[in-house]
N, C-alpha and C. Protein backbone atom coordinates (compact mmCIF):
# COMPACT_ATOMS: atom_id res chain seq x y z
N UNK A 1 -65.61 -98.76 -101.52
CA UNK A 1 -65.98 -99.50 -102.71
C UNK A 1 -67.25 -100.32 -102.48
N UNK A 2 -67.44 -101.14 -101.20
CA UNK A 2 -68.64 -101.80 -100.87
C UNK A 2 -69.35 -101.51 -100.88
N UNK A 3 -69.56 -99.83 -100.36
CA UNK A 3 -70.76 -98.99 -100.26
C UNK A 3 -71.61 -98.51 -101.04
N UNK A 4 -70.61 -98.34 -102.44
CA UNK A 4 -71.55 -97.93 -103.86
C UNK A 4 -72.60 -99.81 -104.00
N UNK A 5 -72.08 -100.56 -103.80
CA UNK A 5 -72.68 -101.74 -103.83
C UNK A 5 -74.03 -102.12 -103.24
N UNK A 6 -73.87 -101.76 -101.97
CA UNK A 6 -74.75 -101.83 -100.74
C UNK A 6 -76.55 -102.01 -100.99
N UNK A 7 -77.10 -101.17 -102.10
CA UNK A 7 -78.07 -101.49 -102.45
C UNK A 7 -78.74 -102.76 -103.40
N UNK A 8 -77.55 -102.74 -104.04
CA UNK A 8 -77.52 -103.88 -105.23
C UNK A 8 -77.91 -105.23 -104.76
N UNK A 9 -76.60 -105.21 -103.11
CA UNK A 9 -75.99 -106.28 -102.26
C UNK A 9 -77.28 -106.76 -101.24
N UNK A 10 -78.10 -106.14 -100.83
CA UNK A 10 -79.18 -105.89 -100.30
C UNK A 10 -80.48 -106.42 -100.80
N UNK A 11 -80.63 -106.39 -102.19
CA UNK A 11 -81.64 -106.82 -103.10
C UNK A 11 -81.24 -108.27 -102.96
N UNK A 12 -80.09 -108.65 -103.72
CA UNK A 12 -79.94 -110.01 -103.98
C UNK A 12 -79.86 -110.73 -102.57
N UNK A 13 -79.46 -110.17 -101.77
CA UNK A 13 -79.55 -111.08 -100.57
C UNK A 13 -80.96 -111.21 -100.05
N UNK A 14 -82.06 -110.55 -100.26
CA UNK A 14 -83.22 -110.59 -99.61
C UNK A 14 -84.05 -111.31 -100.87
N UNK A 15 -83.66 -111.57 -101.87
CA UNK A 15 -83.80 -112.34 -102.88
C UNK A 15 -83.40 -113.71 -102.67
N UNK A 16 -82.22 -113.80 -102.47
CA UNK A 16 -81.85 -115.19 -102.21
C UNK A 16 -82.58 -115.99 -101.08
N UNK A 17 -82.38 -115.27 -99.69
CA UNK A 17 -83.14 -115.27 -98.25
C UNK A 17 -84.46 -116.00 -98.76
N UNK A 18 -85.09 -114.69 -99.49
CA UNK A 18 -86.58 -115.38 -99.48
C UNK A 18 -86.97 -116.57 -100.51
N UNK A 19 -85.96 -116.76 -101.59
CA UNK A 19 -85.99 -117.59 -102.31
C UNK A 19 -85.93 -118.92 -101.82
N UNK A 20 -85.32 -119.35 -101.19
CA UNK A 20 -84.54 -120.63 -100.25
C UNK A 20 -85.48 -120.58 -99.22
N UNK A 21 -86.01 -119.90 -98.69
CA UNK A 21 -86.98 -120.29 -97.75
C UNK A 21 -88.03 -120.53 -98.04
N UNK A 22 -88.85 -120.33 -99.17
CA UNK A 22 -90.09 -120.52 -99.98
C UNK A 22 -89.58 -121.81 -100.57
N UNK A 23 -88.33 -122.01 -101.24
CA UNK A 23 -88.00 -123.54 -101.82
C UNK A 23 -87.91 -124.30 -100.65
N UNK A 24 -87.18 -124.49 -99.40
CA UNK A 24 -87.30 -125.80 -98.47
C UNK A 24 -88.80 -125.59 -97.86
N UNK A 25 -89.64 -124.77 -98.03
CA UNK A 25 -90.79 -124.68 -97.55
C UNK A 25 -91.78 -125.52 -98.61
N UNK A 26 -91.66 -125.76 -99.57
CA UNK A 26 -92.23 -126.22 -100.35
C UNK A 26 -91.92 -128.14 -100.38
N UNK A 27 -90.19 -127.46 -100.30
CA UNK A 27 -89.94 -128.93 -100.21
C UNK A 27 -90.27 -129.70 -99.06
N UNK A 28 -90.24 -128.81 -98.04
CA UNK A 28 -91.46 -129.40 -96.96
C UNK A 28 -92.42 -129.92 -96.98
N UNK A 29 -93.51 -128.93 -97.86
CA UNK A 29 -94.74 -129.61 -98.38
C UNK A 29 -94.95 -131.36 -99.12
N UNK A 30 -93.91 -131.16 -100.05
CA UNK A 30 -93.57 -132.12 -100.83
C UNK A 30 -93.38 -133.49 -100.01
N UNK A 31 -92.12 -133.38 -99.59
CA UNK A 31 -91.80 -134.78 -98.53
C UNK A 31 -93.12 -135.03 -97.80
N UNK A 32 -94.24 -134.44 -97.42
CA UNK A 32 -95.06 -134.15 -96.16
C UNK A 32 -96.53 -135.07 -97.32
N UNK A 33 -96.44 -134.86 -98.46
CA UNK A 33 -97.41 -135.60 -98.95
C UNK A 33 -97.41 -136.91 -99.65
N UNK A 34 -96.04 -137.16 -99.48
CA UNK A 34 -95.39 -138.06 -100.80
C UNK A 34 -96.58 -139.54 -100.49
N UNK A 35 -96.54 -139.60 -99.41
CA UNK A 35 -97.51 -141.39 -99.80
C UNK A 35 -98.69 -141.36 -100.34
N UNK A 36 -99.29 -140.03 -100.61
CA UNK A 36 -100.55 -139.95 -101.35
C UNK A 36 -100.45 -140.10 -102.72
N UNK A 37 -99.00 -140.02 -103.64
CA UNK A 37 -99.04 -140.03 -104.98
C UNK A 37 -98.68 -138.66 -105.27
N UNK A 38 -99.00 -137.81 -106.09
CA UNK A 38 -99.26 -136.47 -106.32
C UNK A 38 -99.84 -135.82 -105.14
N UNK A 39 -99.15 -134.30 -105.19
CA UNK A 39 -99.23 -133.62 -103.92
C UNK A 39 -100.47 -132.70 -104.27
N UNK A 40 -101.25 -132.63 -102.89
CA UNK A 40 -102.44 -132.29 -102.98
C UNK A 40 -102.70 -130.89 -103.98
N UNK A 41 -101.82 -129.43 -103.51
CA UNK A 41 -101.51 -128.72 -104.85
C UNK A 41 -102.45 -129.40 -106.13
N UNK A 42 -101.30 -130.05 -106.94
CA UNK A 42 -101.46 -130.50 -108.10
C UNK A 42 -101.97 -131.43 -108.85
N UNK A 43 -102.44 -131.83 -107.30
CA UNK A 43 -104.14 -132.70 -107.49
C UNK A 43 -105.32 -131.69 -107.95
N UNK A 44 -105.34 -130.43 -107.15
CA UNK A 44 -106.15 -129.66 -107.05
C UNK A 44 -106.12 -128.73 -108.40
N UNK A 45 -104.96 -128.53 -109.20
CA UNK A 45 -105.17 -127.72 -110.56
C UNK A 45 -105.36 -128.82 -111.31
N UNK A 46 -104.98 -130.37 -111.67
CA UNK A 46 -105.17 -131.32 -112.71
C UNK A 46 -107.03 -131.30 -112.56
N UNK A 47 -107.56 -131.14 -111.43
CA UNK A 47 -109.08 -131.27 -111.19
C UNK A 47 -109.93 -129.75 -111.68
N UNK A 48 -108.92 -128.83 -111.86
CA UNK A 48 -109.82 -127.66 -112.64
C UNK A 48 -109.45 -127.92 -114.00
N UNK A 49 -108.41 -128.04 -114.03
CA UNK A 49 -107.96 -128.33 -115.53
C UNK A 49 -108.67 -129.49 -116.36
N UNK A 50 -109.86 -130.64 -115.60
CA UNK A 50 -110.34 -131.25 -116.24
C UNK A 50 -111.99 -130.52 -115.99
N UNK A 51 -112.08 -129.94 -115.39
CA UNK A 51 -113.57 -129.36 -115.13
C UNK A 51 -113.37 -127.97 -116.58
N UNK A 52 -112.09 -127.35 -116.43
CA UNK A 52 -112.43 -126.64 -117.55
C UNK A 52 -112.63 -127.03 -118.61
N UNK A 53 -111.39 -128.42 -119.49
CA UNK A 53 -111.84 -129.06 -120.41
C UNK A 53 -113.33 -129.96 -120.98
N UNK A 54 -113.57 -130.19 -119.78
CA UNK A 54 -115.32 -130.35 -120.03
C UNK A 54 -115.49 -129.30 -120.00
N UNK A 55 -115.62 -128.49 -119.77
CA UNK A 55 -116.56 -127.29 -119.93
C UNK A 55 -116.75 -126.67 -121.38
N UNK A 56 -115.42 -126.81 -121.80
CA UNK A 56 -115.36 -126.39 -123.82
C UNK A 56 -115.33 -127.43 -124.59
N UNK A 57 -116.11 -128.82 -124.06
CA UNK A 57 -116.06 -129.59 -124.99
C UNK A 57 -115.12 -130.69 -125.53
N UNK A 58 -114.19 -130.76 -124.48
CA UNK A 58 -113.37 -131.98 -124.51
C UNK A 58 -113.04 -133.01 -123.08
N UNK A 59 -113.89 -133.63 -123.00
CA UNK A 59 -114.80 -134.82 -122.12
C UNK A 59 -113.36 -135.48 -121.95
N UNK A 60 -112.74 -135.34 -120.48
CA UNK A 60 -111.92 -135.27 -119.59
C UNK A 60 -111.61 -136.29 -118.39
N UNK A 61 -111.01 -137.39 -118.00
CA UNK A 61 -111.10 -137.74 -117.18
C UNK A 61 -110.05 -137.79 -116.40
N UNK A 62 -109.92 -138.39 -115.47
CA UNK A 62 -108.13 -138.22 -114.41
C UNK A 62 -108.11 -139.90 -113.91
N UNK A 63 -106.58 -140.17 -114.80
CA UNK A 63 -106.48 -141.45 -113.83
C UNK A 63 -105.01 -141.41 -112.80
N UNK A 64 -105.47 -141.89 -111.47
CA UNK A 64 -104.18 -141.60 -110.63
C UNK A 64 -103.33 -142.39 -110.51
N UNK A 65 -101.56 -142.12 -110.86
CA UNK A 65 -101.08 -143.10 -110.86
C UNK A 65 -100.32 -142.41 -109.90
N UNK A 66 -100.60 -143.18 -108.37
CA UNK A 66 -100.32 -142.67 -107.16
C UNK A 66 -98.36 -143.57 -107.59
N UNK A 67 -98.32 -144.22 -107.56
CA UNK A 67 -96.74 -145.00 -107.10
C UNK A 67 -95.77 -144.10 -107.74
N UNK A 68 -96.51 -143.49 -108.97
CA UNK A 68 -95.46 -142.73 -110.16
C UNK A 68 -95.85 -141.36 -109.88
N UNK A 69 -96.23 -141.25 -108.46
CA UNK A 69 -96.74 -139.41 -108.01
C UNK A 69 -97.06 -138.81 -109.66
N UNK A 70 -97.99 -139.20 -110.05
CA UNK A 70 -98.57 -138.69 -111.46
C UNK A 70 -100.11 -138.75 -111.78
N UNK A 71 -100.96 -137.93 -112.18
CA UNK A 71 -102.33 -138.15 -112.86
C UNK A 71 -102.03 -137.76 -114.16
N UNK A 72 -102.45 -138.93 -115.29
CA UNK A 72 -102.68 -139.06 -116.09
C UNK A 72 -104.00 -138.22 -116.84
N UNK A 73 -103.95 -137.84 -117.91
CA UNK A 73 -105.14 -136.80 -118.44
C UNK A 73 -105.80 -137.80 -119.67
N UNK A 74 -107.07 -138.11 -119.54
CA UNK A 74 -107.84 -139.25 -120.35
C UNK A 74 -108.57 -138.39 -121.26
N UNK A 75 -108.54 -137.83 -122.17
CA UNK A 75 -109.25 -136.83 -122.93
C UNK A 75 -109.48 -137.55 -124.25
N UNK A 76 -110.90 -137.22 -124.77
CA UNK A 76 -111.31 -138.15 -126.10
C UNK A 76 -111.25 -139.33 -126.44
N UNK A 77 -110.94 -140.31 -125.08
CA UNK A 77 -110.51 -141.59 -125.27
C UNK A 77 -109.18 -142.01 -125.33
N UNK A 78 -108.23 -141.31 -124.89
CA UNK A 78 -106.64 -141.19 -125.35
C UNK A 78 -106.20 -140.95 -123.91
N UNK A 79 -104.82 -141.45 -123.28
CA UNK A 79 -104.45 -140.56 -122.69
C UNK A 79 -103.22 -140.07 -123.09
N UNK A 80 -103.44 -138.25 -123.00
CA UNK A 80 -102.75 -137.46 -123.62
C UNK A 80 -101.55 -136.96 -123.09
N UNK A 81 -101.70 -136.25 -121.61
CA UNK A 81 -100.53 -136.12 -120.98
C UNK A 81 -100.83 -136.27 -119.73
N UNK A 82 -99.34 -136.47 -118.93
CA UNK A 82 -99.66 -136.49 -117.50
C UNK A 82 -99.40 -135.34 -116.77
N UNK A 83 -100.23 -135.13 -115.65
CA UNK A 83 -100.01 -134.11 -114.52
C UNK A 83 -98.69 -134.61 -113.35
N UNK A 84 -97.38 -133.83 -113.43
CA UNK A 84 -96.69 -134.25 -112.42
C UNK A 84 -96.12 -132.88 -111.21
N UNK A 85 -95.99 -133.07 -110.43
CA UNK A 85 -95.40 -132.22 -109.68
C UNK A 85 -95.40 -130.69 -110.38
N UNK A 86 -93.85 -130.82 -111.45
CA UNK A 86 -93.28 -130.15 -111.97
C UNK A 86 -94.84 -128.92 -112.64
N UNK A 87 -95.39 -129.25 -112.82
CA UNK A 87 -96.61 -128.97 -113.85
C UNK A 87 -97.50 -127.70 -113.07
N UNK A 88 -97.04 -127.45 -111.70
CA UNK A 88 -98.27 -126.81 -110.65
C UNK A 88 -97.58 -125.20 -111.13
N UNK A 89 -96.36 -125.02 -111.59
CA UNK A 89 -96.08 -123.42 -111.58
C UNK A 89 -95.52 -123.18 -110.25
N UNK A 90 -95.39 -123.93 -109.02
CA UNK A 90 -94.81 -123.24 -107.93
C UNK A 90 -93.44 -122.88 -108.25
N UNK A 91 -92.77 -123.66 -108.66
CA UNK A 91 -91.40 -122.96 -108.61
C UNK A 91 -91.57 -121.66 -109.61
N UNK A 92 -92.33 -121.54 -110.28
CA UNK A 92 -92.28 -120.43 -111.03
C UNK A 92 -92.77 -118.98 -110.35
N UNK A 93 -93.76 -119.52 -109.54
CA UNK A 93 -94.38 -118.27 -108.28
C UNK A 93 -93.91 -117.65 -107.20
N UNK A 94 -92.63 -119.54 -107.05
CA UNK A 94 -91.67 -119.05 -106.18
C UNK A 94 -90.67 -117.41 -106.81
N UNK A 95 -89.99 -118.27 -107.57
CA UNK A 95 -89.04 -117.15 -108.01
C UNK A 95 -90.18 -115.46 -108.74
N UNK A 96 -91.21 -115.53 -108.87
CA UNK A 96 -92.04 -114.13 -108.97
C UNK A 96 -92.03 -113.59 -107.49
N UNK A 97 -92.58 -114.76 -106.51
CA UNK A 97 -92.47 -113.68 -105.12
C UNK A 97 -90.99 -113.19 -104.78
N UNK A 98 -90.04 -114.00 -104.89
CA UNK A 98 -88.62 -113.32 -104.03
C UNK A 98 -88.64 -112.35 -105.12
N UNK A 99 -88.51 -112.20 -106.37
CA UNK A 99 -87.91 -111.31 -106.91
C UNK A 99 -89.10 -110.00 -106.45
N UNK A 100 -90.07 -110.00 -106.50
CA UNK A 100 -91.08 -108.76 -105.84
C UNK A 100 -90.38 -108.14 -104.56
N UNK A 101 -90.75 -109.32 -103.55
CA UNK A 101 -90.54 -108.96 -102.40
C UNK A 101 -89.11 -108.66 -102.40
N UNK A 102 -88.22 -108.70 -103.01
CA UNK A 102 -86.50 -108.05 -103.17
C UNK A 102 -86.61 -107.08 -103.04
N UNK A 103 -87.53 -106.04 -103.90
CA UNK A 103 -87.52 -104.86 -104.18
C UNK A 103 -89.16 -104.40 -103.32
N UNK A 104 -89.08 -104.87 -101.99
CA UNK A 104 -90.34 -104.77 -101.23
C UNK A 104 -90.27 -103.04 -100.83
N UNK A 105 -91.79 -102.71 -101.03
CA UNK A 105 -92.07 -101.25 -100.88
C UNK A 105 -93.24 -101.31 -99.87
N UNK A 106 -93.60 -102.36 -99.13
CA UNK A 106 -94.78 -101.51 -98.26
C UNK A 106 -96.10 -102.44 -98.47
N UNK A 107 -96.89 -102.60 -98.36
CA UNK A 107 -98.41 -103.23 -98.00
C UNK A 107 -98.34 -103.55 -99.69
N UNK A 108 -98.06 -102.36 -101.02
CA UNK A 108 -98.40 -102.68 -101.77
C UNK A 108 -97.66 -103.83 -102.65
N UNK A 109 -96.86 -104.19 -101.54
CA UNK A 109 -96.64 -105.29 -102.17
C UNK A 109 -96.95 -106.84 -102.19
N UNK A 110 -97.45 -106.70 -101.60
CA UNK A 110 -98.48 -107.91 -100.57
C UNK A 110 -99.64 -108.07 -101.96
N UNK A 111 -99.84 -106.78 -102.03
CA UNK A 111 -100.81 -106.48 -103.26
C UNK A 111 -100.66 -106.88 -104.64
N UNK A 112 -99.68 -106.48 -105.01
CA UNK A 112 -99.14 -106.95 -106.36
C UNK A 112 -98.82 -108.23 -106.31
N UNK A 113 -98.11 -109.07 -105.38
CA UNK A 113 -97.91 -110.24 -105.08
C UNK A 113 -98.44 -111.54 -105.52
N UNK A 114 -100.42 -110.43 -104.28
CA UNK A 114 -101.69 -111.46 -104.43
C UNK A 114 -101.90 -111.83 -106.02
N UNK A 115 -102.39 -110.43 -106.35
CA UNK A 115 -102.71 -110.00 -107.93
C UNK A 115 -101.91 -111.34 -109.08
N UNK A 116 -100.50 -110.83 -108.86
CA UNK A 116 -99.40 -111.26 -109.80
C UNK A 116 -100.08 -113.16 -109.77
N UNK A 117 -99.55 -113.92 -108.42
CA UNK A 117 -100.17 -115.20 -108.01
C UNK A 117 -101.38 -115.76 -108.58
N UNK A 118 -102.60 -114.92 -108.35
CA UNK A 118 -103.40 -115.60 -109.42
C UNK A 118 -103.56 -115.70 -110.81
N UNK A 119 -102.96 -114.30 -111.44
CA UNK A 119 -102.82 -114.22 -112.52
C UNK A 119 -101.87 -115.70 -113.34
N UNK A 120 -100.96 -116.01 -112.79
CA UNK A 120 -99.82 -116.85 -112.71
C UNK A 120 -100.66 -118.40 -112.91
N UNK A 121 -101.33 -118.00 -111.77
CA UNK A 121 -102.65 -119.55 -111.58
C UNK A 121 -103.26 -120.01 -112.19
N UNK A 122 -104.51 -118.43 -113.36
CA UNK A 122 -104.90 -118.87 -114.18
C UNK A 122 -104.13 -119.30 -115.50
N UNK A 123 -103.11 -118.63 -115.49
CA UNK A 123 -102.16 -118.49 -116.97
C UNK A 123 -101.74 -120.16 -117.19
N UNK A 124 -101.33 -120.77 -115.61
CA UNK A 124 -101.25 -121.95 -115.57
C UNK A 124 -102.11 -123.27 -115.75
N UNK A 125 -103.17 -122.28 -115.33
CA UNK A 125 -104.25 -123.38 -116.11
C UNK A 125 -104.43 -123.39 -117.39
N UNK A 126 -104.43 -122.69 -117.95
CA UNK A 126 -105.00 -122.55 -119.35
C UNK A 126 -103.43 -123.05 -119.87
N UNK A 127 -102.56 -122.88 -119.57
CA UNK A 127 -101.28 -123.61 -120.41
C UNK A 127 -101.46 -125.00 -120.33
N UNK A 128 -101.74 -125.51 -119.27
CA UNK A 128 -102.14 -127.16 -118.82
C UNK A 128 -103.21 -127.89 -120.07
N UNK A 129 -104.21 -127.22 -119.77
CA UNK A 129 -105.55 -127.10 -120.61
C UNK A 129 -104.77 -127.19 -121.78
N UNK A 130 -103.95 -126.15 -122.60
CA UNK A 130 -103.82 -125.65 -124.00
C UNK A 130 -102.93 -126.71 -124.51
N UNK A 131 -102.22 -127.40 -123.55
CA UNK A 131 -101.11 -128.13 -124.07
C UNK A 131 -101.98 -130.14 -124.00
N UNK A 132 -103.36 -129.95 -123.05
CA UNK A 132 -103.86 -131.53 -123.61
C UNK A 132 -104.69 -131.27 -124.80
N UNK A 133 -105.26 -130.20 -125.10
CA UNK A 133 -106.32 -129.52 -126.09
C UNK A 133 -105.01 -130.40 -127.36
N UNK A 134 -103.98 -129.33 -127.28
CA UNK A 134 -103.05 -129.66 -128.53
C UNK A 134 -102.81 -131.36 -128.57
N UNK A 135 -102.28 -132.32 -127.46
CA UNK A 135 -102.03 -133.05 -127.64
C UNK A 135 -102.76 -134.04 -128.12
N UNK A 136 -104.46 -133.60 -127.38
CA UNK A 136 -105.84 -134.71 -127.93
C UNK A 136 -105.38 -134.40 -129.92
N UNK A 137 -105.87 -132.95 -130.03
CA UNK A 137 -105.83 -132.89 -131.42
C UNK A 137 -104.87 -132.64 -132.79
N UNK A 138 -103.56 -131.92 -132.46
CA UNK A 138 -102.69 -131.80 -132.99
C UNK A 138 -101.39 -132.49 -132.35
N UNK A 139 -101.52 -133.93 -132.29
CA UNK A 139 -100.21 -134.51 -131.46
C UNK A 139 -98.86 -134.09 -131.65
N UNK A 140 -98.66 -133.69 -133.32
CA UNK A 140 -97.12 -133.60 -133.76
C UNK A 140 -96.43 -132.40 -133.34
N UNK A 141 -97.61 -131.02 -132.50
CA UNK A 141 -97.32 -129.97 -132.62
C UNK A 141 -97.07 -129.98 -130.82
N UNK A 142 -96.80 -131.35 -130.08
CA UNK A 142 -97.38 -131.34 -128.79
C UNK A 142 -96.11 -131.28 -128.04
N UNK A 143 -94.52 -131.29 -129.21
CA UNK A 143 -93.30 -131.32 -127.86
C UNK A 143 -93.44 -129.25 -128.09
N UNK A 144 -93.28 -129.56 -129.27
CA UNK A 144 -92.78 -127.73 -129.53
C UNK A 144 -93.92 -126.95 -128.52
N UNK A 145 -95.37 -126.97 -128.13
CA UNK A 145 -96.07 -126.54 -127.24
C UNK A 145 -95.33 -126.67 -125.65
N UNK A 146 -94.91 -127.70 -125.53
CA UNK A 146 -94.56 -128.50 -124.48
C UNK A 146 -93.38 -128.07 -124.03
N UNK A 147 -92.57 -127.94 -124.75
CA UNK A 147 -90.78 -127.48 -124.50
C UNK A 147 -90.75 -125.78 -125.06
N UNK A 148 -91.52 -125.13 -125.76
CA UNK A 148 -91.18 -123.88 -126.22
C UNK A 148 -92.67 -122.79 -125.61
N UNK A 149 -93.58 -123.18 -126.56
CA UNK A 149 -94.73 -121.87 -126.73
C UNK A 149 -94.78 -121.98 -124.91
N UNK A 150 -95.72 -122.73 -124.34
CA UNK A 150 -96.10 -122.56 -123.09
C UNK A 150 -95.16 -122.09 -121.80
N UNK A 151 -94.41 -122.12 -122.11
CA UNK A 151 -93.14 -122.34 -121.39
C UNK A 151 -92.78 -120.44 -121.07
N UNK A 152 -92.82 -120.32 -122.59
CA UNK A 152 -92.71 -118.78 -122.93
C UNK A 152 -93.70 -118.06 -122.65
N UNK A 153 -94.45 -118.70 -122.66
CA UNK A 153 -96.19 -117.19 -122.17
C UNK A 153 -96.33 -117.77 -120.65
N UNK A 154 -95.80 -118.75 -119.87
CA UNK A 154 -95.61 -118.45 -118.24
C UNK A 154 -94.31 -117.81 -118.17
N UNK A 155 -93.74 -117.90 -118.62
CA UNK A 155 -91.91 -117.17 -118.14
C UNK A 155 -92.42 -115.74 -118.53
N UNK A 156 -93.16 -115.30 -119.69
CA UNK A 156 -92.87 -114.33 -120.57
C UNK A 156 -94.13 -113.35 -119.10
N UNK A 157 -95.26 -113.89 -119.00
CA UNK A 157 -95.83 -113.35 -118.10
C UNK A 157 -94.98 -113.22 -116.35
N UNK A 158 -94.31 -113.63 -116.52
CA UNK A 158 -93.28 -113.03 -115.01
C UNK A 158 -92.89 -112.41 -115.43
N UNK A 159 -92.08 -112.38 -116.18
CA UNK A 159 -90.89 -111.30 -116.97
C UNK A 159 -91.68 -110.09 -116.75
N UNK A 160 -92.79 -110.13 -117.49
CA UNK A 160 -93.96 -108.62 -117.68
C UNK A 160 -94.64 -108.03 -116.39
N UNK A 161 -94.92 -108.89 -115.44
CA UNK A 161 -94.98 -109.07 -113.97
C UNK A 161 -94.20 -108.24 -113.82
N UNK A 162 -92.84 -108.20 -113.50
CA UNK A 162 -91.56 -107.94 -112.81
C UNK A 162 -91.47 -106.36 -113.77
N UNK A 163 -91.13 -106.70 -114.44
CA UNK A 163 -91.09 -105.41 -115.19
C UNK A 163 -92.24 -104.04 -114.99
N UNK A 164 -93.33 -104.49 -114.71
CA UNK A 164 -94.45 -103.55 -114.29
C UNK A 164 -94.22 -103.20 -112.70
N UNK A 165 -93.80 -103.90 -111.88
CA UNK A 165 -93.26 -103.92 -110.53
C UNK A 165 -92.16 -102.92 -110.73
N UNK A 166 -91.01 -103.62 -111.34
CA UNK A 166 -89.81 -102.50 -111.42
C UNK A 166 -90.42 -100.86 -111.50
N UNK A 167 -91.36 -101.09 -112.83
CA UNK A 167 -91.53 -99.68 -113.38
C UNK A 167 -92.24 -98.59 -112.65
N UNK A 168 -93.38 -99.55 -112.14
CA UNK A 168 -94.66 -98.66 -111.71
C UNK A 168 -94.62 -98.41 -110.30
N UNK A 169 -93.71 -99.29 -109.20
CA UNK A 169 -93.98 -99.41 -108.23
C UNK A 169 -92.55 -99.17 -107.32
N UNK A 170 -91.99 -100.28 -107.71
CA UNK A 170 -90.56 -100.11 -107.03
C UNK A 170 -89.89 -99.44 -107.21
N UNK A 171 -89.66 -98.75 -108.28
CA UNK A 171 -88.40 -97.40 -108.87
C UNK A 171 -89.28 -95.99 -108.94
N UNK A 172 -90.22 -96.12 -108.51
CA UNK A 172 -90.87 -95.08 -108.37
C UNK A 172 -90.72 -94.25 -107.51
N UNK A 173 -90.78 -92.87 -107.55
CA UNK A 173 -90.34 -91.76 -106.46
C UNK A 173 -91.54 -91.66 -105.19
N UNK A 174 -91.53 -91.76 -104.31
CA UNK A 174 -92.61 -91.84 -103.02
C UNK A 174 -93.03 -90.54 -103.55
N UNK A 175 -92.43 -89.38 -103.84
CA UNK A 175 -93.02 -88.01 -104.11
C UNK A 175 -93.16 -87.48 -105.58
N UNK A 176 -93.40 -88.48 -106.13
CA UNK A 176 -93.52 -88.27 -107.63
C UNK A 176 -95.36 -88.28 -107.80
């Protein structure tokens, strides 16, 4: 009976494995920066995320509120939202790599991985970006961005991730 299992049993465990080790690895990171305020990470996307917003015209600044591990986003004279931890997409990159590497096939997955990761990076910026854009100018529309749309076009882009992995790569016949 175990044996019809065995593959199934195999995935999720090398799923889980790598999942939990990428999360206390992170949480490593985390504890490892805490007296700086915000962890360097998500220092480092709140600082593209204001170089891009200047760049299209909405004059951007960052104030650090190290005690509350948070940067604040100063846009148009307002501040609109804050940058916290939660905000960098790692846990979201986390759970894209284990679930890849579950169904690991070989070098090319290292490949799709890289690929998938930045894609993930930029998607994350521009959600960051899209959600102070909304909040400078359409405030009332800024939880439903915040709790629904953005939320859904990073989840929705793993989902599509994974699914192109499943299709094209991992369930694929070596001699097909």
């Amino acid at each position: 009976m175990l044996k019809d299992f065995k593959p199934v049993l195999g995935i999720l465990l090398r799923f889980i494995t790598i999942y939990l080790v990428l999360l206390f690895a992170y949480q490593f990171y985390l504890n490892s920066s805490k007296e700086g305020g915000l962890d360097p990470f998500s220092r480092l996307i709140a600082n593209q995320v204001t170089f891009l917003q200047n760049g299209v015209g909405y004059p951007t600044e960052l104030y650090d509120d190290v005690k509350n591990e948070q940067l604040w986003f100063y846009v148009k004279n307002h501040y609109v939202t804050r940058m916290v931890e939660g905000c960098n997409a790692i846990s979201v990159m986390i759970l894209f790599v284990s679930f890849v590497f579950a169904f690991y096939k070989g070098g090319k997955t290292f490949l799709f991985v890289g690929i998938g990761l930045i894609l993930l990076y930029i998607m994350n910026l521009l959600r960051i970006a899209g959600l102070n854009i909304v909040m400078a100018d359409y405030k009332e529309y800024g939880k439903m961005f915040h709790d629904f749309i953005f939320p859904a076009i990073i989840y929705g882009t793993v989902v599509v991730l994974w699914l192109i992995w499943i299709k094209f790569f991992a369930l694929k016949h070596e001699n097909s």
